[in-house]
PDB file of N, CA and C in Angstrom:
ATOM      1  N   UNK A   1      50.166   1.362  22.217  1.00  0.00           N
ATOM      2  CA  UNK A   1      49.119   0.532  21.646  1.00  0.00           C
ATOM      3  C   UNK A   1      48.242   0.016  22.791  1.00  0.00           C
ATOM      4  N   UNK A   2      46.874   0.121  22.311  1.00  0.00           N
ATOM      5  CA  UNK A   2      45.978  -0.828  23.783  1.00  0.00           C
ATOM      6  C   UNK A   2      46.266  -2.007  23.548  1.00  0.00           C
ATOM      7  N   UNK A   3      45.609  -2.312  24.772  1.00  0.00           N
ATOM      8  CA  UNK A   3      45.242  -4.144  24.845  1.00  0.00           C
ATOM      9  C   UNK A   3      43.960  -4.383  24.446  1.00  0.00           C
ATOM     10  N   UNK A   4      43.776  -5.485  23.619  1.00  0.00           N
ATOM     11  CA  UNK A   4      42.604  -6.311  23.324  1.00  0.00           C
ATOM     12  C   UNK A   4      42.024  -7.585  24.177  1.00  0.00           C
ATOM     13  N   UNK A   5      40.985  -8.131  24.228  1.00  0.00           N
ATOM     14  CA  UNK A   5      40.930  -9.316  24.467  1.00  0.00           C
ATOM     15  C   UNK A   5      39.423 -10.091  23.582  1.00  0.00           C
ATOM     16  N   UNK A   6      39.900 -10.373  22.267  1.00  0.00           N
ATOM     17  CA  UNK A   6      38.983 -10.822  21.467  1.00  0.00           C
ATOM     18  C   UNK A   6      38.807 -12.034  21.294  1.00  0.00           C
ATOM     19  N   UNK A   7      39.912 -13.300  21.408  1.00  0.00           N
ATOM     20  CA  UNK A   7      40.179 -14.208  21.042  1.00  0.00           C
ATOM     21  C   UNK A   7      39.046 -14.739  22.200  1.00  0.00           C
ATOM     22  N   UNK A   8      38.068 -15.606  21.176  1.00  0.00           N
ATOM     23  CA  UNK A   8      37.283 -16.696  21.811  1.00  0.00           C
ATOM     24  C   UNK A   8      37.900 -17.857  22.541  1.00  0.00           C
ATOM     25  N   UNK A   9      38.360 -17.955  24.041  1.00  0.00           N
ATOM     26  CA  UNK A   9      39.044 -19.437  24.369  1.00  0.00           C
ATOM     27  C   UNK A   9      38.157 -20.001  24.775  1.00  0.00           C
ATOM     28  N   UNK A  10      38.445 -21.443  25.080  1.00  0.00           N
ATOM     29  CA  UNK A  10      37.575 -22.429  25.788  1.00  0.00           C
ATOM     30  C   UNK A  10      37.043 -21.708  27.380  1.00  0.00           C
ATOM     31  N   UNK A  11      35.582 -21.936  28.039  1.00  0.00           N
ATOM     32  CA  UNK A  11      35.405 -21.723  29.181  1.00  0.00           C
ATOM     33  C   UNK A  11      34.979 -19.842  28.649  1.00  0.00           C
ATOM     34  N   UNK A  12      35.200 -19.867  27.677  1.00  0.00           N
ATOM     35  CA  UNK A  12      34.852 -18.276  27.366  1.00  0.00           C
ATOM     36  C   UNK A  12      33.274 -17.853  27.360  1.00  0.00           C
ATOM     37  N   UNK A  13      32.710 -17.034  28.266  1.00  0.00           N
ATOM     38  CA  UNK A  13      31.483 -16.854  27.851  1.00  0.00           C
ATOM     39  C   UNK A  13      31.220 -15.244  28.278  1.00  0.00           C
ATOM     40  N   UNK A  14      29.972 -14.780  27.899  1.00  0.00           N
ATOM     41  CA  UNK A  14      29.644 -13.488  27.777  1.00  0.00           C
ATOM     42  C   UNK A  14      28.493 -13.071  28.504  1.00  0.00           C
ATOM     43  N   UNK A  15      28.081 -12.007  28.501  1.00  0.00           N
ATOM     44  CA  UNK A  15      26.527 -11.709  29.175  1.00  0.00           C
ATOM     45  C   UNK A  15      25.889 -11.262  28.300  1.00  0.00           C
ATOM     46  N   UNK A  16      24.891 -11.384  27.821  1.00  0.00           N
ATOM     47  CA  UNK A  16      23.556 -10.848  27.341  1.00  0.00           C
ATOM     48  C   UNK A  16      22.660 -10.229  27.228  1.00  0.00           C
ATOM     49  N   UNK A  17      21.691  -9.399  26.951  1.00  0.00           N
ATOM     50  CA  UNK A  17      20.557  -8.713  27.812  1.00  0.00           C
ATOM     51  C   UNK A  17      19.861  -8.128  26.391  1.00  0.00           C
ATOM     52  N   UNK A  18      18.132  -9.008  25.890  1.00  0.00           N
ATOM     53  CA  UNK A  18      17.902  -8.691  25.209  1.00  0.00           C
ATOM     54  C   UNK A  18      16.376  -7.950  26.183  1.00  0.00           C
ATOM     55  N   UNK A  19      16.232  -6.502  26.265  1.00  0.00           N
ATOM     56  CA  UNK A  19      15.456  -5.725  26.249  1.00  0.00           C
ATOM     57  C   UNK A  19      13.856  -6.463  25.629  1.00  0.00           C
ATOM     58  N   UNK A  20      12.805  -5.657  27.090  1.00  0.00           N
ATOM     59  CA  UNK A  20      11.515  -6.343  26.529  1.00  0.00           C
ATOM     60  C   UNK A  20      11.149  -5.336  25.881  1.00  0.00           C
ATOM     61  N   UNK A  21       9.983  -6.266  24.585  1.00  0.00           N
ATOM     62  CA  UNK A  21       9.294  -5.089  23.838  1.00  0.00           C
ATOM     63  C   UNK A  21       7.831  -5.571  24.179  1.00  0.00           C
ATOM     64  N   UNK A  22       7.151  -4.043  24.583  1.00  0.00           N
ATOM     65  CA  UNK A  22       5.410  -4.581  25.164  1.00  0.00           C
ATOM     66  C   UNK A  22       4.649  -5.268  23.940  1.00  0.00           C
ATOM     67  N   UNK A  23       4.467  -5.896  24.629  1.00  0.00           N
ATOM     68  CA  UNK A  23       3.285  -6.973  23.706  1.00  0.00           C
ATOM     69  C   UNK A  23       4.000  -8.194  22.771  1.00  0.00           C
ATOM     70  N   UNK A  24       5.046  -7.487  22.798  1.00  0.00           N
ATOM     71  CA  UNK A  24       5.332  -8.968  22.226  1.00  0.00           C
ATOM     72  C   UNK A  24       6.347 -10.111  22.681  1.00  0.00           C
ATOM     73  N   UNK A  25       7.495  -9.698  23.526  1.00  0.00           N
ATOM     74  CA  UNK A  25       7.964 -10.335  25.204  1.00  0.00           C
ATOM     75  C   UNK A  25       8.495  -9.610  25.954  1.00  0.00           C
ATOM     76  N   UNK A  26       9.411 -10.551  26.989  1.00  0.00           N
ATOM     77  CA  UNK A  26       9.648 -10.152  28.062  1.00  0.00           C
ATOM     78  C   UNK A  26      10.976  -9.840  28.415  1.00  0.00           C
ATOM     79  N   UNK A  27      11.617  -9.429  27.101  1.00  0.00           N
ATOM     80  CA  UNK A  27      12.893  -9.762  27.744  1.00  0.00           C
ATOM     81  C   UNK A  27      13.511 -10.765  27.553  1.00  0.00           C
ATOM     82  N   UNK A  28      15.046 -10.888  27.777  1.00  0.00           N
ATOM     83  CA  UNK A  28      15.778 -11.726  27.939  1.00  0.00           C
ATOM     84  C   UNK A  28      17.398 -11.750  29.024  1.00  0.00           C
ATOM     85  N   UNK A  29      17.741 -12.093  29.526  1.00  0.00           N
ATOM     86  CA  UNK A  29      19.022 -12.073  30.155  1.00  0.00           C
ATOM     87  C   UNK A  29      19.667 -13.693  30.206  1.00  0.00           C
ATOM     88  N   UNK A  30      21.253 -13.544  29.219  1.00  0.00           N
ATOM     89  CA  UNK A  30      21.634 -14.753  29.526  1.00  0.00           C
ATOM     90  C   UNK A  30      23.263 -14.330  29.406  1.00  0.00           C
ATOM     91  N   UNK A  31      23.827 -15.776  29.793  1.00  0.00           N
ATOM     92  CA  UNK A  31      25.125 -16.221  29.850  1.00  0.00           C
ATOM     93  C   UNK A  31      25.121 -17.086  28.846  1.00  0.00           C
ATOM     94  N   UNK A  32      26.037 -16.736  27.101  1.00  0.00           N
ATOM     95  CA  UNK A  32      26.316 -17.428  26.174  1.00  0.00           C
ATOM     96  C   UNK A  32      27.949 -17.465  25.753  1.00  0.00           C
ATOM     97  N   UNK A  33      28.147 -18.094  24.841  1.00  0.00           N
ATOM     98  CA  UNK A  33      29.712 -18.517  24.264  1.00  0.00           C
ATOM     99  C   UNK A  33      29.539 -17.869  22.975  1.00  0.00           C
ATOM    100  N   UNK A  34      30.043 -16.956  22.559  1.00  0.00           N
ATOM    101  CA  UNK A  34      30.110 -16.516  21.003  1.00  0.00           C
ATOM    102  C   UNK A  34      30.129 -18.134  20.128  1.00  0.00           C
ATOM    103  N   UNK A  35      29.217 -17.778  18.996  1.00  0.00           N
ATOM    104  CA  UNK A  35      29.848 -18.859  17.820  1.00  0.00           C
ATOM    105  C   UNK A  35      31.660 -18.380  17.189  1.00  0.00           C
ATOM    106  N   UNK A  36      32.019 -19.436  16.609  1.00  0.00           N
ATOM    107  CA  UNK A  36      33.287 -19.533  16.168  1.00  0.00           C
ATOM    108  C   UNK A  36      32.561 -19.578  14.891  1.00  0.00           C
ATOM    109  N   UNK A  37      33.764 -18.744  13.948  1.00  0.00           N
ATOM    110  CA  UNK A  37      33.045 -17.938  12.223  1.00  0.00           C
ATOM    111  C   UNK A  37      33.088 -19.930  11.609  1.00  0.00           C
ATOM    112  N   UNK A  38      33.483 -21.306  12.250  1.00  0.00           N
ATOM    113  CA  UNK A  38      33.424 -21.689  11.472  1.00  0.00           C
ATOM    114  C   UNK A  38      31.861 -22.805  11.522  1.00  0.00           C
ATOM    115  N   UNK A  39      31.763 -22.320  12.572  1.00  0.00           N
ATOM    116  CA  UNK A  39      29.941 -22.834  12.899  1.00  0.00           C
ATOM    117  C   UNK A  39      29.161 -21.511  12.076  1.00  0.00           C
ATOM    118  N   UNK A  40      29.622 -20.378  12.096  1.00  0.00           N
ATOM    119  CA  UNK A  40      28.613 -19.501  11.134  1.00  0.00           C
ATOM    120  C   UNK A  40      28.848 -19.635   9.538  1.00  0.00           C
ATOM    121  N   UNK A  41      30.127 -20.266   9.635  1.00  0.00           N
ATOM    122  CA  UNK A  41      29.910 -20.429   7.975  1.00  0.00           C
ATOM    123  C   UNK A  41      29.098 -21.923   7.342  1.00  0.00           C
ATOM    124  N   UNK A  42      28.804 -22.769   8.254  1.00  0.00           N
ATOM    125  CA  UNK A  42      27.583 -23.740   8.266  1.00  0.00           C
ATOM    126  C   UNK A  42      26.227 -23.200   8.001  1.00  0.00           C
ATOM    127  N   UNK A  43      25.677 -22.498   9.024  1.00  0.00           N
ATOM    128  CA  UNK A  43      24.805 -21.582   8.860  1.00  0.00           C
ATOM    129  C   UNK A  43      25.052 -21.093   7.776  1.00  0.00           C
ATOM    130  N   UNK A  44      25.569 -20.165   7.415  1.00  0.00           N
ATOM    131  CA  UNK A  44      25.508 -19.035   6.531  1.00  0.00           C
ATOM    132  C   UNK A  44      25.750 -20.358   5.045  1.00  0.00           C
ATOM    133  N   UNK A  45      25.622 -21.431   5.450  1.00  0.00           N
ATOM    134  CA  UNK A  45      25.784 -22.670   3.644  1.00  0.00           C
ATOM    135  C   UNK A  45      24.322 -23.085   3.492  1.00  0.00           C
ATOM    136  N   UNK A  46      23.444 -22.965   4.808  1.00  0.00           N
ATOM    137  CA  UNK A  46      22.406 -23.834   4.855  1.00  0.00           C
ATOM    138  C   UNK A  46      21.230 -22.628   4.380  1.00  0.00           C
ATOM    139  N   UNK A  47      21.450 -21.787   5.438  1.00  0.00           N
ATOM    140  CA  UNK A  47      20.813 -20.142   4.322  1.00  0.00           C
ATOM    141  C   UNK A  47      20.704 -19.867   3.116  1.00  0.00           C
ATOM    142  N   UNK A  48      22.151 -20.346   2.086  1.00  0.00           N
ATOM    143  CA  UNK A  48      22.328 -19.908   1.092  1.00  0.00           C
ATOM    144  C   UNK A  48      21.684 -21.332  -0.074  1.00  0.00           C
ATOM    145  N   UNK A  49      21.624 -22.383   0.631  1.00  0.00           N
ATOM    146  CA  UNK A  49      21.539 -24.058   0.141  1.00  0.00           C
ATOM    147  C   UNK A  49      20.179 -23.328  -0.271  1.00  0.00           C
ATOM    148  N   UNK A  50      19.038 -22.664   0.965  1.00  0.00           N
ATOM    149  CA  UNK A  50      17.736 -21.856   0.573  1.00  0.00           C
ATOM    150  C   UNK A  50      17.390 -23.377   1.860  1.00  0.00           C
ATOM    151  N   UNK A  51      17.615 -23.942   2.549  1.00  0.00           N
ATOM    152  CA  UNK A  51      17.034 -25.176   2.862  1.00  0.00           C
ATOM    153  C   UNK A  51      16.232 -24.408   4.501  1.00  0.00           C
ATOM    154  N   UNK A  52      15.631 -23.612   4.485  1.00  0.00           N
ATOM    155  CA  UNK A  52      15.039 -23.252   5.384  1.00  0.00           C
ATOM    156  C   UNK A  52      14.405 -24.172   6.325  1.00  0.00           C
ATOM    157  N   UNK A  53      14.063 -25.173   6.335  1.00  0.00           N
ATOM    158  CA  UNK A  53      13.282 -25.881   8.003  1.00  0.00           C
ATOM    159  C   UNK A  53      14.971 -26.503   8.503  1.00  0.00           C
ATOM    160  N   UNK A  54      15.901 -26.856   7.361  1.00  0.00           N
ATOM    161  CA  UNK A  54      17.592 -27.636   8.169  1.00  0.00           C
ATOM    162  C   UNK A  54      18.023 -25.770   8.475  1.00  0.00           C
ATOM    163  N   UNK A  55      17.439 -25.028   8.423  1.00  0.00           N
ATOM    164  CA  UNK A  55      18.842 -23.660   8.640  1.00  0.00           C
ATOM    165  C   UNK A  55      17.881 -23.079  10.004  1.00  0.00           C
ATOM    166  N   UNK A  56      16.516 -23.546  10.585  1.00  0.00           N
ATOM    167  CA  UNK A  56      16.102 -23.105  11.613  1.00  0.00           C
ATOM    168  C   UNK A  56      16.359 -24.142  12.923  1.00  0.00           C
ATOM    169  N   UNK A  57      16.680 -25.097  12.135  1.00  0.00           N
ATOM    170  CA  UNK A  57      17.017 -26.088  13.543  1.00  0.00           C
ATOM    171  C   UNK A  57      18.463 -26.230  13.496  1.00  0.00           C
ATOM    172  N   UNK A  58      19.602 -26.019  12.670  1.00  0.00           N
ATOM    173  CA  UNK A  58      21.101 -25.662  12.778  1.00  0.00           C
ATOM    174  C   UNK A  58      21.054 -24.258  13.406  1.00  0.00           C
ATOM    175  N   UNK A  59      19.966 -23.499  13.475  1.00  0.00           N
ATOM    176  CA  UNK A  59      20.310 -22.140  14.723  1.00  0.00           C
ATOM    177  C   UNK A  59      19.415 -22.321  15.790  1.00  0.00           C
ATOM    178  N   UNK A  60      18.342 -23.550  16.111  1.00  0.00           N
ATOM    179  CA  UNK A  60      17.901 -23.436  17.574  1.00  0.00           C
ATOM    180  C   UNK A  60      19.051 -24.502  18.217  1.00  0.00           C
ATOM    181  N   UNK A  61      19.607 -25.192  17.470  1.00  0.00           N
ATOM    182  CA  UNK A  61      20.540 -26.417  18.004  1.00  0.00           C
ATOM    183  C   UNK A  61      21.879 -25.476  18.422  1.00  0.00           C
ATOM    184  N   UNK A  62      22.247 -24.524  17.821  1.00  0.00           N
ATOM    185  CA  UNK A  62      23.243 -24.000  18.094  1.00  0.00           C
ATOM    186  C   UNK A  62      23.127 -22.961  18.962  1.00  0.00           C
ATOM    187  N   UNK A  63      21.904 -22.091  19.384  1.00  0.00           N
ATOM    188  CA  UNK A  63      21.571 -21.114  20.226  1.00  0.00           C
ATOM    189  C   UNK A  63      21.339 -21.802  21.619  1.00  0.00           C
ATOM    190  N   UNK A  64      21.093 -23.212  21.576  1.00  0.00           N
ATOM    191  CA  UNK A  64      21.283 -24.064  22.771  1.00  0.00           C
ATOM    192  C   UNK A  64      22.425 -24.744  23.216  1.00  0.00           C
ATOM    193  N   UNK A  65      22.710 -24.651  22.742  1.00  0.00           N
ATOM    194  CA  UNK A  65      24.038 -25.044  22.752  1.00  0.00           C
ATOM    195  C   UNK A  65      25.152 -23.620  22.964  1.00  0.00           C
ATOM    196  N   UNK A  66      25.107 -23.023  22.993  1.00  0.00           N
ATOM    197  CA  UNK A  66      25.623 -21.557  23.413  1.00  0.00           C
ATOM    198  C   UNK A  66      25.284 -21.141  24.027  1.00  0.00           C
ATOM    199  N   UNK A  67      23.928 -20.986  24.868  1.00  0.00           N
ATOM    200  CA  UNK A  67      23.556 -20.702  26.002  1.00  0.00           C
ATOM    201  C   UNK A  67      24.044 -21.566  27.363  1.00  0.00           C
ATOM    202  N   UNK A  68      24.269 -20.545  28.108  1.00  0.00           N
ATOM    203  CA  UNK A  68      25.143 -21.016  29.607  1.00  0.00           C
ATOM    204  C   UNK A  68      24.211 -21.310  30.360  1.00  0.00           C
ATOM    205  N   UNK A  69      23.239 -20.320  30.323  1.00  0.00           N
ATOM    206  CA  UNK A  69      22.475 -20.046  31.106  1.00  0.00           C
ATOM    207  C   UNK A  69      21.233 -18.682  30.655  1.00  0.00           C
ATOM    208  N   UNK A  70      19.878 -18.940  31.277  1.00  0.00           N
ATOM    209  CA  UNK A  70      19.040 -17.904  30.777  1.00  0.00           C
ATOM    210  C   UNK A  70      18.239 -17.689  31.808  1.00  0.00           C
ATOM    211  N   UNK A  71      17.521 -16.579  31.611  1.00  0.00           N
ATOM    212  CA  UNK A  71      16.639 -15.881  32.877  1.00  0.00           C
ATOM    213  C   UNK A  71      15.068 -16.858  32.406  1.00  0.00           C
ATOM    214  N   UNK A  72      14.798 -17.342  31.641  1.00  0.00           N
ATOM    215  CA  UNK A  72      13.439 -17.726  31.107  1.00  0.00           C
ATOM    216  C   UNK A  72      13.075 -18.903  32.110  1.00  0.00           C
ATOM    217  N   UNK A  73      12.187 -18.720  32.910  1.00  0.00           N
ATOM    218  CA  UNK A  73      11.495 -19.818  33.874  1.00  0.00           C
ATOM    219  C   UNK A  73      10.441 -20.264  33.339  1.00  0.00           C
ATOM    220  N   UNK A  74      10.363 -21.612  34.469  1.00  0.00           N
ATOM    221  CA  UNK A  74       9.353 -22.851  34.307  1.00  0.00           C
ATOM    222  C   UNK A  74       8.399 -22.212  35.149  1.00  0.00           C
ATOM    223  N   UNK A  75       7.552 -21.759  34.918  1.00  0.00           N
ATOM    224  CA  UNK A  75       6.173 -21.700  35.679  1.00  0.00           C
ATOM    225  C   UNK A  75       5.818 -23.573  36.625  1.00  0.00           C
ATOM    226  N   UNK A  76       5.650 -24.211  35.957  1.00  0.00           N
ATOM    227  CA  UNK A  76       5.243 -25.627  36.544  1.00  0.00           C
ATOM    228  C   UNK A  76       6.367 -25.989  37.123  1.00  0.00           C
ATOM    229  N   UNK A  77       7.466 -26.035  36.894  1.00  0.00           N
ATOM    230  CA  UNK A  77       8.679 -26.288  37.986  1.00  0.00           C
ATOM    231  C   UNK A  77       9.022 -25.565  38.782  1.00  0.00           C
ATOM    232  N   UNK A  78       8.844 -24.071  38.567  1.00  0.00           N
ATOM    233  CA  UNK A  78       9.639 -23.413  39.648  1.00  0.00           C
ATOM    234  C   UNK A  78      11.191 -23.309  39.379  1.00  0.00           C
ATOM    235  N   UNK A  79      11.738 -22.869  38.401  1.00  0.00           N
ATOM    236  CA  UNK A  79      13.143 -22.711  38.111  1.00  0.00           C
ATOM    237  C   UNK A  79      13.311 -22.782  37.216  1.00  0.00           C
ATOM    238  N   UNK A  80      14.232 -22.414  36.540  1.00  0.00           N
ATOM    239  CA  UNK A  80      15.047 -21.967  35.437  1.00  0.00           C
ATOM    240  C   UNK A  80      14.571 -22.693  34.257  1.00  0.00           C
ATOM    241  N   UNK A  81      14.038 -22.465  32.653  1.00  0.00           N
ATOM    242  CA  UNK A  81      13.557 -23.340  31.987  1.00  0.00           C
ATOM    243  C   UNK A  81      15.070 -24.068  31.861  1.00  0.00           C
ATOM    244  N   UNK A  82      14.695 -25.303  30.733  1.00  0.00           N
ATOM    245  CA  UNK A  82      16.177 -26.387  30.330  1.00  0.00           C
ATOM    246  C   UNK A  82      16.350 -25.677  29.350  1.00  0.00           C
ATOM    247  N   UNK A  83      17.263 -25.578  28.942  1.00  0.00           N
ATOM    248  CA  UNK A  83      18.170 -24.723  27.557  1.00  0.00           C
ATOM    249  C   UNK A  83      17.709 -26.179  26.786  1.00  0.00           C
ATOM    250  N   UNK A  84      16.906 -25.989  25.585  1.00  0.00           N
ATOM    251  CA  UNK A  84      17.152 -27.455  24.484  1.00  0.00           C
ATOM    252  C   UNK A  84      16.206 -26.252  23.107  1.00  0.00           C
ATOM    253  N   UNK A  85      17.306 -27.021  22.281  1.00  0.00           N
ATOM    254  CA  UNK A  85      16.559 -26.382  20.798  1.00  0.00           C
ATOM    255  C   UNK A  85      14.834 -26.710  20.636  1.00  0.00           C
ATOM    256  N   UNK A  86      14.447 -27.172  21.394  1.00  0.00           N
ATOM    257  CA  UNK A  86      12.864 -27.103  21.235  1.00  0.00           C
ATOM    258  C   UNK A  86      12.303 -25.755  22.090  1.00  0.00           C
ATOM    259  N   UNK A  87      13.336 -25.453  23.134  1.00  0.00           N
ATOM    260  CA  UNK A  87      12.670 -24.489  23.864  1.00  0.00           C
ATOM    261  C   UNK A  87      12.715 -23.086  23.102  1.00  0.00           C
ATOM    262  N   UNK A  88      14.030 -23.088  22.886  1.00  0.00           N
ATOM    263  CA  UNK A  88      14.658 -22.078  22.239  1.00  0.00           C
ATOM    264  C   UNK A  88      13.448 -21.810  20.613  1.00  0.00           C
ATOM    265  N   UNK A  89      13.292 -22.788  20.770  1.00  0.00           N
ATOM    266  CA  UNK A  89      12.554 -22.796  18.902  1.00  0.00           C
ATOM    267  C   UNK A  89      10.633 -22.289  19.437  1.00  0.00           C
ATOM    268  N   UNK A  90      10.746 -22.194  20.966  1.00  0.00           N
ATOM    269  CA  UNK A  90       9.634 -21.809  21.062  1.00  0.00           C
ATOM    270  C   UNK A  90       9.247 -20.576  21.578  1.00  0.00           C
ATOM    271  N   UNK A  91      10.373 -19.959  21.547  1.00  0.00           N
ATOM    272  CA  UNK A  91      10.620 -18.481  21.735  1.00  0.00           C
ATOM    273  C   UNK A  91       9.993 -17.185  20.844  1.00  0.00           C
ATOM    274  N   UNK A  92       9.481 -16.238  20.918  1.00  0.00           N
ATOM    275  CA  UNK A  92       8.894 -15.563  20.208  1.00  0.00           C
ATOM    276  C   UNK A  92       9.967 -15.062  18.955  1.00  0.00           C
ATOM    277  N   UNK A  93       9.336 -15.176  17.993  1.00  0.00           N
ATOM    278  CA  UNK A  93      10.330 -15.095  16.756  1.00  0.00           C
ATOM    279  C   UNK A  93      11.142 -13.748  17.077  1.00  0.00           C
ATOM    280  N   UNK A  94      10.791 -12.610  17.497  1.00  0.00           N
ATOM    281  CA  UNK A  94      11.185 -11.362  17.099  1.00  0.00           C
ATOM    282  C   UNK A  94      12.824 -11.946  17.966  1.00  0.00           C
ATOM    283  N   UNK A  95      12.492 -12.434  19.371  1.00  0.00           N
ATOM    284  CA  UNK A  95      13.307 -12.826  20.402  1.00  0.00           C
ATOM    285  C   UNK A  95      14.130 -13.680  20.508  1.00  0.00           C
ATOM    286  N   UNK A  96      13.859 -14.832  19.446  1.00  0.00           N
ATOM    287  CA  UNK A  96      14.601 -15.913  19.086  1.00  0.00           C
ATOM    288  C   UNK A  96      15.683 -15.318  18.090  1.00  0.00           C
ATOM    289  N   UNK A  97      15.376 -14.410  17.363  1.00  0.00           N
ATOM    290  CA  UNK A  97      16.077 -13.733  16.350  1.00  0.00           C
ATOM    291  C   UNK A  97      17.597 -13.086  16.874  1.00  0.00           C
ATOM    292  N   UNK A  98      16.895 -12.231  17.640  1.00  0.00           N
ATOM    293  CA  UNK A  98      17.643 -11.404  18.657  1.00  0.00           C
ATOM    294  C   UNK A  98      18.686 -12.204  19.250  1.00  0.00           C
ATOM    295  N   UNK A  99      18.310 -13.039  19.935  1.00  0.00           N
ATOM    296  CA  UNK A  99      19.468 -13.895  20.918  1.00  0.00           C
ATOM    297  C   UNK A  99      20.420 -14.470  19.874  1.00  0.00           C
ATOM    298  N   UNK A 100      20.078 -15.051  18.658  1.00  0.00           N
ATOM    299  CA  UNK A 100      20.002 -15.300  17.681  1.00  0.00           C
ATOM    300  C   UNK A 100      21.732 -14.391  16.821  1.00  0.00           C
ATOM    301  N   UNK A 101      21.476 -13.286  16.980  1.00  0.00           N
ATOM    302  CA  UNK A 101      21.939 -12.110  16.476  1.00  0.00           C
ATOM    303  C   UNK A 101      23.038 -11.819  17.504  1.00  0.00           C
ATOM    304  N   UNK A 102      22.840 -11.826  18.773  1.00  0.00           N
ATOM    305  CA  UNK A 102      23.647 -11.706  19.617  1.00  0.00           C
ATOM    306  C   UNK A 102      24.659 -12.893  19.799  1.00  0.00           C
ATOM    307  N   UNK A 103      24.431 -13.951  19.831  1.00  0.00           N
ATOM    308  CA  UNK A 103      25.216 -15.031  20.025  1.00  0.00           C
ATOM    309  C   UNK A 103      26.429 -14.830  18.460  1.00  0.00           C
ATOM    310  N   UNK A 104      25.938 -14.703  17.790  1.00  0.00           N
ATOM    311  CA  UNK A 104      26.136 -14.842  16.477  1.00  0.00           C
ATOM    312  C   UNK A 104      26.547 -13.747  15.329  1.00  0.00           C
ATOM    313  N   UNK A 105      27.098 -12.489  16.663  1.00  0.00           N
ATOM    314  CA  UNK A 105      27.423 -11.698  15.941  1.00  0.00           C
ATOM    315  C   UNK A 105      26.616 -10.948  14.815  1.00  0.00           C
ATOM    316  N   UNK A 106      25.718 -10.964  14.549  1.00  0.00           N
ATOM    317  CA  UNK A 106      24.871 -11.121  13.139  1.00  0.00           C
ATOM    318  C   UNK A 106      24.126  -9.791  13.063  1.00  0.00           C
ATOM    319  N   UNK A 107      24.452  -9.040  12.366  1.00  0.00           N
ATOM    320  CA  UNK A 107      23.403  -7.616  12.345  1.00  0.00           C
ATOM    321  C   UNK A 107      21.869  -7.945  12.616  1.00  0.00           C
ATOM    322  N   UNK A 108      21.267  -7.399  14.007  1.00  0.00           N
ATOM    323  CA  UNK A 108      19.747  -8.087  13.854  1.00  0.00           C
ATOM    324  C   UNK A 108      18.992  -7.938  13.029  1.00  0.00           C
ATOM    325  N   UNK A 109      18.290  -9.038  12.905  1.00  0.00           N
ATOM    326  CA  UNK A 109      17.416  -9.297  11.503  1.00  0.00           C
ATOM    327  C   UNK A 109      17.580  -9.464  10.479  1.00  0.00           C
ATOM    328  N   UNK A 110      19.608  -9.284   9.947  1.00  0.00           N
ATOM    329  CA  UNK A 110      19.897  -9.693   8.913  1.00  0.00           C
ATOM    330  C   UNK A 110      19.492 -11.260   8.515  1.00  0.00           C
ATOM    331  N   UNK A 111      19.810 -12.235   9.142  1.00  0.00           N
ATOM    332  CA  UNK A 111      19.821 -13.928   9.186  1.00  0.00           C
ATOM    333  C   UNK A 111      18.033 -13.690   8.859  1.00  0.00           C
ATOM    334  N   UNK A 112      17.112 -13.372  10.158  1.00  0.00           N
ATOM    335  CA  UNK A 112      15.831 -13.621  10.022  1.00  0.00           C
ATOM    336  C   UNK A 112      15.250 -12.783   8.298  1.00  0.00           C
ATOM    337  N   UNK A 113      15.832 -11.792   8.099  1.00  0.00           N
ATOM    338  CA  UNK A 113      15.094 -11.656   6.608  1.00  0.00           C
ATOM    339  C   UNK A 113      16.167 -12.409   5.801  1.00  0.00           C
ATOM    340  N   UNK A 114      17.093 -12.700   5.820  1.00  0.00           N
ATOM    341  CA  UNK A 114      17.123 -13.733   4.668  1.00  0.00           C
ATOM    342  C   UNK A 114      16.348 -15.133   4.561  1.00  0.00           C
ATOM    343  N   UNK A 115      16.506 -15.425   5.539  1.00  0.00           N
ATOM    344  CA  UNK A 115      15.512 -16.901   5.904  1.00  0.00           C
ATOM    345  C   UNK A 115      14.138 -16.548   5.458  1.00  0.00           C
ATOM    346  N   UNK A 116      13.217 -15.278   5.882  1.00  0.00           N
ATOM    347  CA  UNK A 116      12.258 -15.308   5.369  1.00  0.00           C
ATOM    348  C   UNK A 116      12.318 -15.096   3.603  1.00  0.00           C
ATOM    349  N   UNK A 117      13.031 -14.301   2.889  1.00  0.00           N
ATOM    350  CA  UNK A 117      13.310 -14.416   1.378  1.00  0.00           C
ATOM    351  C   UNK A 117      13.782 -15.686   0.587  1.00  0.00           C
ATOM    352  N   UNK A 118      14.533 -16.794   1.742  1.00  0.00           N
ATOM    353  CA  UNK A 118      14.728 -17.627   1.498  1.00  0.00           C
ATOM    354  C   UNK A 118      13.274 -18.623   0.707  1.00  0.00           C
ATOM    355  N   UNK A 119      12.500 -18.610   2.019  1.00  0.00           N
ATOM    356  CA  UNK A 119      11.189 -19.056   1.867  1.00  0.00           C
ATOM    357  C   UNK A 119      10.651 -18.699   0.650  1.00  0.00           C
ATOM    358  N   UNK A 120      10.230 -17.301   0.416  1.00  0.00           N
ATOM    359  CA  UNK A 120       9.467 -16.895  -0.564  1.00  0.00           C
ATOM    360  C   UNK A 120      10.202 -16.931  -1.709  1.00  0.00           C
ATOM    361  N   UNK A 121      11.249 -17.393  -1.986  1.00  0.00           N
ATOM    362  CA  UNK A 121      11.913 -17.312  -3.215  1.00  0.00           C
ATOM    363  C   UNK A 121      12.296 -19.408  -3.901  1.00  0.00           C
TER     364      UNK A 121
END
């Protein structure tokens, strides 16, 4: 039998690397913590509640909060932007999605088209 090593422990984190697409960003490279299924089953209540503006800030609050670390710089500072759900929420949607998807296990774009059907429905 192989060995596994799946179990999320404390101090556990991963690497990242979301690929740029021209014209619309730049890329991404980070150091995040997988969500635990019982922070996605929050999410996945607030999705289904349909409460779309509480289910986009329960995933920029939580995509900041899972991030270790990211390649995205401060032009005016000179270093590393601050990881905070405002930054994160100001990320290009396609990209916010993505990291989004990655942190979170989440088939990409599954979460972002429900949220948008959410809306229109």
């Amino acid at each position: 039998m192989r060995r596994t090593s799946n179990i999320i422990r404390d101090g556990y984190t991963r690497s990242g690397s979301i690929p740029p697409v021209p014209g619309q960003h730049d890329g991404l490279d980070f150091e995040y913590r997988p969500m635990l299924p019982e922070e996605l089953d929050l999410i996945t209540k607030l999705r289904d509640d349909r409460d779309v503006p509480a289910l986009h800030q329960a995933i920029r609050e939580a995509v900041a909060d899972h991030l270790h670390s990211w390649s995205e710089w401060d032009e005016q500072r000179s270093c590393s932007a601050e990881i905070t759900p405002e930054a994160v929420g100001q990320l290009p949607p396609v990209l916010f999605w993505d990291v989004y998807a990655v942190i979170a296990y989440q088939p990409q774009g599954e979460l972002a088209d429900d949220a948008k059907n959410s809306k229109a429905g």
